[in-house]
Protein backbone atom coordinates (compact mmCIF):
# COMPACT_ATOMS: atom_id res chain seq x y z
CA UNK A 1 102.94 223.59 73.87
CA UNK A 2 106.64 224.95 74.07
CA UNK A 3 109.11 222.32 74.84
CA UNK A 4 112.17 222.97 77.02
CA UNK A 5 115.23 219.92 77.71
CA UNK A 6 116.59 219.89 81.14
CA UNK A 7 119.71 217.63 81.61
CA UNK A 8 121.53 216.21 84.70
CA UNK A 9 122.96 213.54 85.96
CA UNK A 10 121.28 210.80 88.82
CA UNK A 11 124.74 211.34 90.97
CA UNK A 12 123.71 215.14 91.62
CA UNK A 13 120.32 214.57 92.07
CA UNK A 14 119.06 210.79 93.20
CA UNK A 15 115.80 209.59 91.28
CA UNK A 16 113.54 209.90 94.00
CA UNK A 17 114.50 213.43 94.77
CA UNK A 18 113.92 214.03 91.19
CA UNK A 19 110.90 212.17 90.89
CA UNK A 20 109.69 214.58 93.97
CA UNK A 21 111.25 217.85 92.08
CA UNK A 22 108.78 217.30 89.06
CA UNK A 23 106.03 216.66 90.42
CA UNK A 24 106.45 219.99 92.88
CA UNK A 25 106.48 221.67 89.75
CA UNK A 26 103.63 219.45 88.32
CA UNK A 27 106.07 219.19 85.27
CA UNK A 28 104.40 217.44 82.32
CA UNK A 29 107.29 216.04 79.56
CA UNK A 30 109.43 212.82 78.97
CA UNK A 31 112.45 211.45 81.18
CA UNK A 32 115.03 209.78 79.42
CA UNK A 33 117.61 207.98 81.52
CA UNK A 34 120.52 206.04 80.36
CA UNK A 35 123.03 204.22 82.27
CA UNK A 36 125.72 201.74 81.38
CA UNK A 37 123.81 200.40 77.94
CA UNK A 38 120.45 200.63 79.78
CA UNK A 39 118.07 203.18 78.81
CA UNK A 40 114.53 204.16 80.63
CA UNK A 41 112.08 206.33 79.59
CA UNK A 42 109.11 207.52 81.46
CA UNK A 43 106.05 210.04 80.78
CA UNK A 44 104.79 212.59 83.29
CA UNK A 45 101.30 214.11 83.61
CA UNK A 46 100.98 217.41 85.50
CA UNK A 47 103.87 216.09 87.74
CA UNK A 48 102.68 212.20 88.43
CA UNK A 49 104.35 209.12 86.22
CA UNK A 50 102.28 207.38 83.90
CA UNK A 51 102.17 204.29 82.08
CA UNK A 52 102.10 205.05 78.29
CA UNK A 53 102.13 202.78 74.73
CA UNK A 54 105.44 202.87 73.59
CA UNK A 55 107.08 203.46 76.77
CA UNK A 56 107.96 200.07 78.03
CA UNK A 57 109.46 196.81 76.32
CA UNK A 58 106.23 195.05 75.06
CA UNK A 59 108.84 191.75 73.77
CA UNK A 60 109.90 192.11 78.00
CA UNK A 61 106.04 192.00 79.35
CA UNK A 62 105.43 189.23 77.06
CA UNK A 63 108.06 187.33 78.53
CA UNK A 64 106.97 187.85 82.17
CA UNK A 65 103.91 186.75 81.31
CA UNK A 66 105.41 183.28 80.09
CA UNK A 67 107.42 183.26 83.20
CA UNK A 68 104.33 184.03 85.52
CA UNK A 69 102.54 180.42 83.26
CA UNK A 70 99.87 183.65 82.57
CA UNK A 71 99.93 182.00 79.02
CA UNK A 72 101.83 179.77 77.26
CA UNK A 73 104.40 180.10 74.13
CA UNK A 74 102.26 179.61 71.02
CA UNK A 75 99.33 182.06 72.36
CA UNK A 76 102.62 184.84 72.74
CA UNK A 77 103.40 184.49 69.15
CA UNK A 78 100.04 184.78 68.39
CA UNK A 79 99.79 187.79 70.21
CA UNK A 80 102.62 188.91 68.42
CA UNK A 81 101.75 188.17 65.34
CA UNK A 82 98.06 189.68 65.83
CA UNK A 83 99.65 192.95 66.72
CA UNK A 84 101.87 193.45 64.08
CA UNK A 85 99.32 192.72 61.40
CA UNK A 86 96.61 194.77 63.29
CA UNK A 87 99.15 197.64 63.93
CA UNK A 88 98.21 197.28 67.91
CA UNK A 89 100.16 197.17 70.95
CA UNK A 90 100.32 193.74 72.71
CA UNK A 91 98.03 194.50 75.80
CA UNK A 92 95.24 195.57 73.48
CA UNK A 93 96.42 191.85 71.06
CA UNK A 94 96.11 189.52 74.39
CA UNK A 95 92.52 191.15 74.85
CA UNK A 96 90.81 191.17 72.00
CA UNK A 97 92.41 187.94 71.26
CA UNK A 98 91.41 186.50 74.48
CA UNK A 99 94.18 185.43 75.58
CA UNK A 100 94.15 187.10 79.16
CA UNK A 101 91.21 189.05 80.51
CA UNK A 102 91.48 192.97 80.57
CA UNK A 103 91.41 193.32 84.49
CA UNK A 104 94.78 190.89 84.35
CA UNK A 105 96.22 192.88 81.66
CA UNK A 106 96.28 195.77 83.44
CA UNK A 107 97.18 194.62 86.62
CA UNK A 108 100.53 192.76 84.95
CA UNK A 109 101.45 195.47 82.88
CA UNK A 110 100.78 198.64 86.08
CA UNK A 111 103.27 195.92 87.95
CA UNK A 112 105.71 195.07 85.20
CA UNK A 113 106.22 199.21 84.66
CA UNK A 114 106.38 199.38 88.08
CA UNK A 115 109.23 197.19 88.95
CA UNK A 116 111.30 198.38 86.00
CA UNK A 117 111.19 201.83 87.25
CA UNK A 118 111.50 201.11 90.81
CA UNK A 119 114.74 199.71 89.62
CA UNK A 120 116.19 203.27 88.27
CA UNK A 121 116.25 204.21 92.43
CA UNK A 122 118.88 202.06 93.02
CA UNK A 123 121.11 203.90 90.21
CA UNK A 124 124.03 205.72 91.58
CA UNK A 125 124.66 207.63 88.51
CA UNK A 126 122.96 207.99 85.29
CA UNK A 127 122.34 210.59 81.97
CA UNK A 128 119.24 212.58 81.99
CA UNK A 129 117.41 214.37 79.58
CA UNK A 130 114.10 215.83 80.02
CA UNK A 131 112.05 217.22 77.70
CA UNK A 132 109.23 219.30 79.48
CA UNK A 133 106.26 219.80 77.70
CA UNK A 134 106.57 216.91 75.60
CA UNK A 135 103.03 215.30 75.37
CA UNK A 136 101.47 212.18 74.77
CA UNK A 137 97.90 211.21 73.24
CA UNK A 138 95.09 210.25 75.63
CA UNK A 139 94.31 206.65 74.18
CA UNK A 140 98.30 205.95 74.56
CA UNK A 141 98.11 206.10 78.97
CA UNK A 142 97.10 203.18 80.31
CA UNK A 143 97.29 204.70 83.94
CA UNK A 144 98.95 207.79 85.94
CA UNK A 145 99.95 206.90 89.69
CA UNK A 146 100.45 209.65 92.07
CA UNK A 147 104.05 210.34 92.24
CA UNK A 148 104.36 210.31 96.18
CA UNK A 149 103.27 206.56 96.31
CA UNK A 150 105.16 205.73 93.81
CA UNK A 151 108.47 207.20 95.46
CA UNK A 152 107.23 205.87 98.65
CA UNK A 153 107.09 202.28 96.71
CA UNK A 154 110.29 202.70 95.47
CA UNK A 155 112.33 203.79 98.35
CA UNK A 156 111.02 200.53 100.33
CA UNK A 157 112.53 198.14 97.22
CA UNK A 158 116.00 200.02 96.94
CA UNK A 159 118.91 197.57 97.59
CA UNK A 160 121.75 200.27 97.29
CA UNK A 161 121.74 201.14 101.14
CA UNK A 162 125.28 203.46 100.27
CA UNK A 163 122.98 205.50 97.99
CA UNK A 164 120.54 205.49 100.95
CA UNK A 165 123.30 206.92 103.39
CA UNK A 166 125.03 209.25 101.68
CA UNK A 167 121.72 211.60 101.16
CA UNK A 168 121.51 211.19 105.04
CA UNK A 169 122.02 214.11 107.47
CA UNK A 170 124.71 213.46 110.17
CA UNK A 171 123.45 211.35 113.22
CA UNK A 172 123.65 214.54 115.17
CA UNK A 173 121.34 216.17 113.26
CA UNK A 174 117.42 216.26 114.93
CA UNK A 175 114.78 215.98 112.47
CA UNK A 176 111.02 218.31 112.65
CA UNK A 177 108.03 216.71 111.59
CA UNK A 178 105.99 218.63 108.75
CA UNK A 179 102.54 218.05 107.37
CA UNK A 180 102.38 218.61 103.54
CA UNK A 181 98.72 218.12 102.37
CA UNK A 182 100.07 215.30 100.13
CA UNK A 183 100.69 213.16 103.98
CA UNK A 184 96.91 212.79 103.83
CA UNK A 185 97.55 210.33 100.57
CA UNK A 186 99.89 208.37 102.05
CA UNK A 187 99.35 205.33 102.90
CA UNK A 188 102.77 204.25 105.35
CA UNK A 189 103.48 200.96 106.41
CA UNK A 190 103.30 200.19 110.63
CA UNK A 191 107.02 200.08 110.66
CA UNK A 192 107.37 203.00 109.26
CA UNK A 193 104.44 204.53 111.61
CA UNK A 194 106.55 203.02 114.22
CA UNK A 195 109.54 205.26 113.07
CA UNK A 196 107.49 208.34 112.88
CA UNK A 197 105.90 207.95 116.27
CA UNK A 198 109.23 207.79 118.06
CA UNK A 199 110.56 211.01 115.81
CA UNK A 200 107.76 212.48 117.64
CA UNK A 201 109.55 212.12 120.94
CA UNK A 202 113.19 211.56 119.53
CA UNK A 203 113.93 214.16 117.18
CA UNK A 204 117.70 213.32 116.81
CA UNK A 205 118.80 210.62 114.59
CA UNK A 206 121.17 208.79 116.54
CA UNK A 207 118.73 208.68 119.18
CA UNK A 208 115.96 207.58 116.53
CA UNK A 209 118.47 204.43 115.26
CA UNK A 210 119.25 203.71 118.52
CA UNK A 211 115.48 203.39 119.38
CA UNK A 212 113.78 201.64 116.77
CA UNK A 213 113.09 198.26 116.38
CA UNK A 214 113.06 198.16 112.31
CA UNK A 215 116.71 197.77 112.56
CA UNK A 216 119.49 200.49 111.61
CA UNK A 217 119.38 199.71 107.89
CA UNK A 218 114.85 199.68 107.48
CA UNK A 219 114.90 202.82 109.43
CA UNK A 220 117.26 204.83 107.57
CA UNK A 221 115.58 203.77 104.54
CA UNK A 222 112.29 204.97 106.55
CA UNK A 223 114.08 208.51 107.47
CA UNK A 224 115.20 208.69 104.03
CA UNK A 225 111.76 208.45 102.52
CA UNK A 226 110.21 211.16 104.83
CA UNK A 227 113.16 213.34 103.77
CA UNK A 228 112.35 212.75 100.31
CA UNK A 229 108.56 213.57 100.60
CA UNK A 230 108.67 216.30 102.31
CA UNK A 231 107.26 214.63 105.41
CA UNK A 232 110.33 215.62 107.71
CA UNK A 233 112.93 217.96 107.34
CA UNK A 234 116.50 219.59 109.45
CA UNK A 235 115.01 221.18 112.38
CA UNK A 236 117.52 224.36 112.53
CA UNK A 237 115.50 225.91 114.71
CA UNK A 238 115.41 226.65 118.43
CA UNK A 239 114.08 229.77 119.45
CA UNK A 240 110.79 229.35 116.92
CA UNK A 241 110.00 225.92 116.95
CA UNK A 242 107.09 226.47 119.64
CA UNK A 243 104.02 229.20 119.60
CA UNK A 244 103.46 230.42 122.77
CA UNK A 245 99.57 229.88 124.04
CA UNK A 246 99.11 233.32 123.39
CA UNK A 247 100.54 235.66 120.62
CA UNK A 248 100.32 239.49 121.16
CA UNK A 249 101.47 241.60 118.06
CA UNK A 250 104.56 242.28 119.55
CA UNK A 251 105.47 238.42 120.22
CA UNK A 252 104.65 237.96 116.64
CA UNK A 253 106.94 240.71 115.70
CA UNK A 254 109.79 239.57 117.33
CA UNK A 255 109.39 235.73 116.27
CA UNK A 256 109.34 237.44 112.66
CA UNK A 257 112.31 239.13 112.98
CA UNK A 258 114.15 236.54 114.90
CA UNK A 259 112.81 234.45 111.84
CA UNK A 260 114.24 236.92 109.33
CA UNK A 261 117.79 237.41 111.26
CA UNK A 262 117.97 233.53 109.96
CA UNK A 263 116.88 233.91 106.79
CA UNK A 264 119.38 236.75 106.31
CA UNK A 265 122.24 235.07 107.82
CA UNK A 266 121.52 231.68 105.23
CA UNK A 267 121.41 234.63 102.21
CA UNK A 268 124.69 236.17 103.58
CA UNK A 269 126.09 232.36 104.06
CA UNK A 270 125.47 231.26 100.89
CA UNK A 271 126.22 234.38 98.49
CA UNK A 272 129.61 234.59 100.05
CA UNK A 273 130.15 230.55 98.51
CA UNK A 274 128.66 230.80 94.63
CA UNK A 275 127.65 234.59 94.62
CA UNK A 276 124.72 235.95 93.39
CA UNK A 277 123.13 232.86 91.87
CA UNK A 278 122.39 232.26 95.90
CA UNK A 279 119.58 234.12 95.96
CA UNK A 280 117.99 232.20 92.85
CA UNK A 281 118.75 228.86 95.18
CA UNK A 282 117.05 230.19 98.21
CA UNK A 283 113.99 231.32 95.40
CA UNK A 284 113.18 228.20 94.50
CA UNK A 285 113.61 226.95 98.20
CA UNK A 286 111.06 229.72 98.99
CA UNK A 287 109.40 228.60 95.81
CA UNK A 288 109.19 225.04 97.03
CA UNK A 289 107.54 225.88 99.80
CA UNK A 290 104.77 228.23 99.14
CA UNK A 291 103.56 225.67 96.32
CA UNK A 292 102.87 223.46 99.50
CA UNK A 293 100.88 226.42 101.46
CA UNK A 294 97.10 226.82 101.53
CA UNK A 295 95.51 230.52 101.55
CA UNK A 296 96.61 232.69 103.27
CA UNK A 297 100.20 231.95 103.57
CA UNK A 298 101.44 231.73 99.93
CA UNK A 299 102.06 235.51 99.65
CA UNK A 300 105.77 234.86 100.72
CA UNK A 301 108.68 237.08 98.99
CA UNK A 302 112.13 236.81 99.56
CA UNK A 303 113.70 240.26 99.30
CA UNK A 304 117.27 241.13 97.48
CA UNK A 305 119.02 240.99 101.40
CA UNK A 306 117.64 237.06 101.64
CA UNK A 307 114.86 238.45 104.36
CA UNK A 308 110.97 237.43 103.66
CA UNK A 309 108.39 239.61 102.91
CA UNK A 310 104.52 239.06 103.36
CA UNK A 311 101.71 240.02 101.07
CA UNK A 312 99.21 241.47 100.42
CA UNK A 313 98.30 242.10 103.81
CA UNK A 314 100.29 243.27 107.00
CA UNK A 315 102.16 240.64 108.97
CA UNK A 316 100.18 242.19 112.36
CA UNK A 317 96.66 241.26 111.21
CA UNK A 318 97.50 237.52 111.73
CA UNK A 319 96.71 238.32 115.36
CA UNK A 320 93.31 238.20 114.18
CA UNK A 321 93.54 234.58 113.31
CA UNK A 322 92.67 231.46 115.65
CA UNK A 323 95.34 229.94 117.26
CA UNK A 324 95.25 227.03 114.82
CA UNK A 325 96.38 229.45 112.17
CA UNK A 326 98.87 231.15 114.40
CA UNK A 327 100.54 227.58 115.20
CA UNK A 328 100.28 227.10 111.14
CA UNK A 329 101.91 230.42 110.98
CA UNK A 330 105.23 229.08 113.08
CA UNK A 331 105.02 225.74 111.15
CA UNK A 332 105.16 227.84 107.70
CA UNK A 333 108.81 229.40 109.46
CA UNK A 334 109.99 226.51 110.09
CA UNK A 335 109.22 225.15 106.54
CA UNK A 336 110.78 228.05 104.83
CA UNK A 337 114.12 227.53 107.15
CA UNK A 338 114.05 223.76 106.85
CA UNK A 339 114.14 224.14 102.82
CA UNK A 340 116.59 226.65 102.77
CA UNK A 341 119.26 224.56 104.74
CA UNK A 342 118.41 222.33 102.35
CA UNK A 343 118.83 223.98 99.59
CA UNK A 344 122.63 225.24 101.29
CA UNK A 345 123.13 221.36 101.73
CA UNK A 346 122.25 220.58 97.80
CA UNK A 347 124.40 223.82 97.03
CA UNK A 348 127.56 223.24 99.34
CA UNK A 349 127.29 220.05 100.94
CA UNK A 350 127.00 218.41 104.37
CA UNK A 351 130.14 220.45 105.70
CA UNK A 352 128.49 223.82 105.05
CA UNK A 353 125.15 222.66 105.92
CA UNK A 354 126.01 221.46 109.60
CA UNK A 355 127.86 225.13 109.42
CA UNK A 356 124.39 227.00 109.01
CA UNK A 357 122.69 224.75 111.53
CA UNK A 358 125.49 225.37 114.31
CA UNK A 359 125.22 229.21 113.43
CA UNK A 360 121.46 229.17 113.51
CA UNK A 361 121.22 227.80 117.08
CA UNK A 362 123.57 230.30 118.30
CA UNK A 363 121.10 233.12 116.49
CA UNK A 364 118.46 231.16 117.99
CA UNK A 365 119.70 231.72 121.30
CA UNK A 366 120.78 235.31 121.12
CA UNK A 367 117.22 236.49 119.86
């Protein structure tokens, strides 16, 4: 398999927005992440972290072990010992040496990996190198946990609530509820169901701190974690965010092309900031997207002018369609808008991006 390095930098992108990135692209490779004399490295399988021989601090595991009175001194240097003249790793030592059963094995080591890398999430800035493609033998994973639980884990142990605000939109922004199949999987905690039910009636965030009862601080965290999955997004929407009961082809026509007057504007928006390279952005927006969508509503195209195209059949035949799928069909818009003012936002910042959402109303309101 052809390898390809990818490099960045935690204070562009923060872990669990990267964590989310790769496993979009169901990236397969190794993360290495240094910071301040402290190195991490991590494994990915089609997109989801996994725990892998040779990938964690075996001297470390030993230790919590001793601290957790799992076993005592003497049977850890025996362990150690065992494995070094055996040439195996320590789980496999404290096994076959029974010193710990196999079931606790596993369960201390899936925890111990998982509290070293739910510590990266509170790093404000960090090197990164990623090699994608790199792979790793089958007998060296001990286990591969989905990568939305393990973000949602990790966002609910960060301590560095400035790291928390700063990816937040404004307080004046309103927030749309999405549905990505991967919600299904999730398993969210009643505080945080208590945050999403009042989002339901509250869309704006002000309103949604002022509200909720997890305090200001557990439900930004909460907002934060929805952004990051995908499970909420920037409504910039006013004039679509609704189907009507009905849909003729010439409603649907004009919610496309009040739709595409958006698109168009964010294409002319953000081209006249970085140029060209805007329409790549808005790509892998669109890109983004699409990889979420069930047939038949991944034949998306953006054109060269930033508008959307749909394929391989006419937009008109969707009248044909139940009115579950036409709903779907005006949840897909918003979708594509949402993660192109997001993608102005990563681009540009918070200034420009309240600047599209305040221009997008007003187009809202004059189609």
């Amino acid at each position: 398999m052809n390898e390809e390095t990818w490099q960045g930098n935690l204070a562009v992108t923060p872990f669990p927005q990267l964590l989310f990135r790769i496993w979009e692209k169901r990236d397969s490779g190794h993360l290495s992440i240094q910071a301040e004399g402290i190195e991490r490295s991590i494994c990915f399988v089609k997109g989801d972290p996994a725990l892998v021989e040779g990938y964690f601090s075996s001297e470390l595991f030993l230790k919590r072990l001793l601290s957790a009175q799992a076993l005592t001194a003497l049977q850890a240097e025996d362990c150690a010992s065992y494995a070094r003249e055996n040439k195996i790793s320590y789980p496999r030592s404290l096994i076959e040496r029974e010193i710990v059963s196999s079931s606790r094995v596993w369960g201390a080591l899936a925890e111990f990996w998982m509290e070293e890398l739910c510590a990266v999430f509170d790093w404000p800035r960090a090197d990164l190198t990623f090699h994608i493609g790199a792979t790793v033998q089958e007998s060296q994973v001990y286990a591969i946990f989905p990568a939305p639980t393990v973000i949602l884990r990790g966002i609910r142990r960060m301590k560095n609530h400035s790291l928390i605000e700063a990816s937040l939109p404004a307080e004046t922004e309103s927030l749309q509820l999405l549905s990505p199949a991967h919600a299904d999987h999730l398993h969210l905690a009643p505080q945080e169901k208590h945050v999403l039910g009042i989002l339901r009636q509250s869309p704006r965030l002000g309103d949604l701190y002022a509200l909720s009862q997890t305090g200001n601080r557990e439900t930004q965290k909460t907002v934060f974690a929805f952004l990051t999955l995908g499970l909420a997004g920037i409504s910039p929407v006013a004039g679509v965010a609704k189907a009507p009961p009905e849909l003729s082809s010439a409603g649907l026509e004009k919610i496309w092309n009040g739709f595409n007057d958006k698109c168009s504007y964010i294409h002319k928006y953000i081209s006249k900031e970085i140029g060209p390279v805007g329409l790549s952005v808005l790509e892998k927006a669109l890109e983004e997207v699409r990889a979420r969508l069930a047939p038949p509503f991944r034949g998306l195209e953006l054109r060269a002018d930033g508008r959307v195209e749909f394929s391989p059949f006419p937009l008109m035949s969707l009248t044909l369609f139940t009115e579950e799928t036409r709903k779907n069909f005006i949840r897909l818009l918003n979708e594509v808008l949402v993660a192109e003012v997001l993608a102005v936002k990563k681009a540009l910042g918070n200034v420009h991006e309240a600047a599209v959402v305040r221009n997008l109303e007003k187009i809202g309101e004059s189609s």
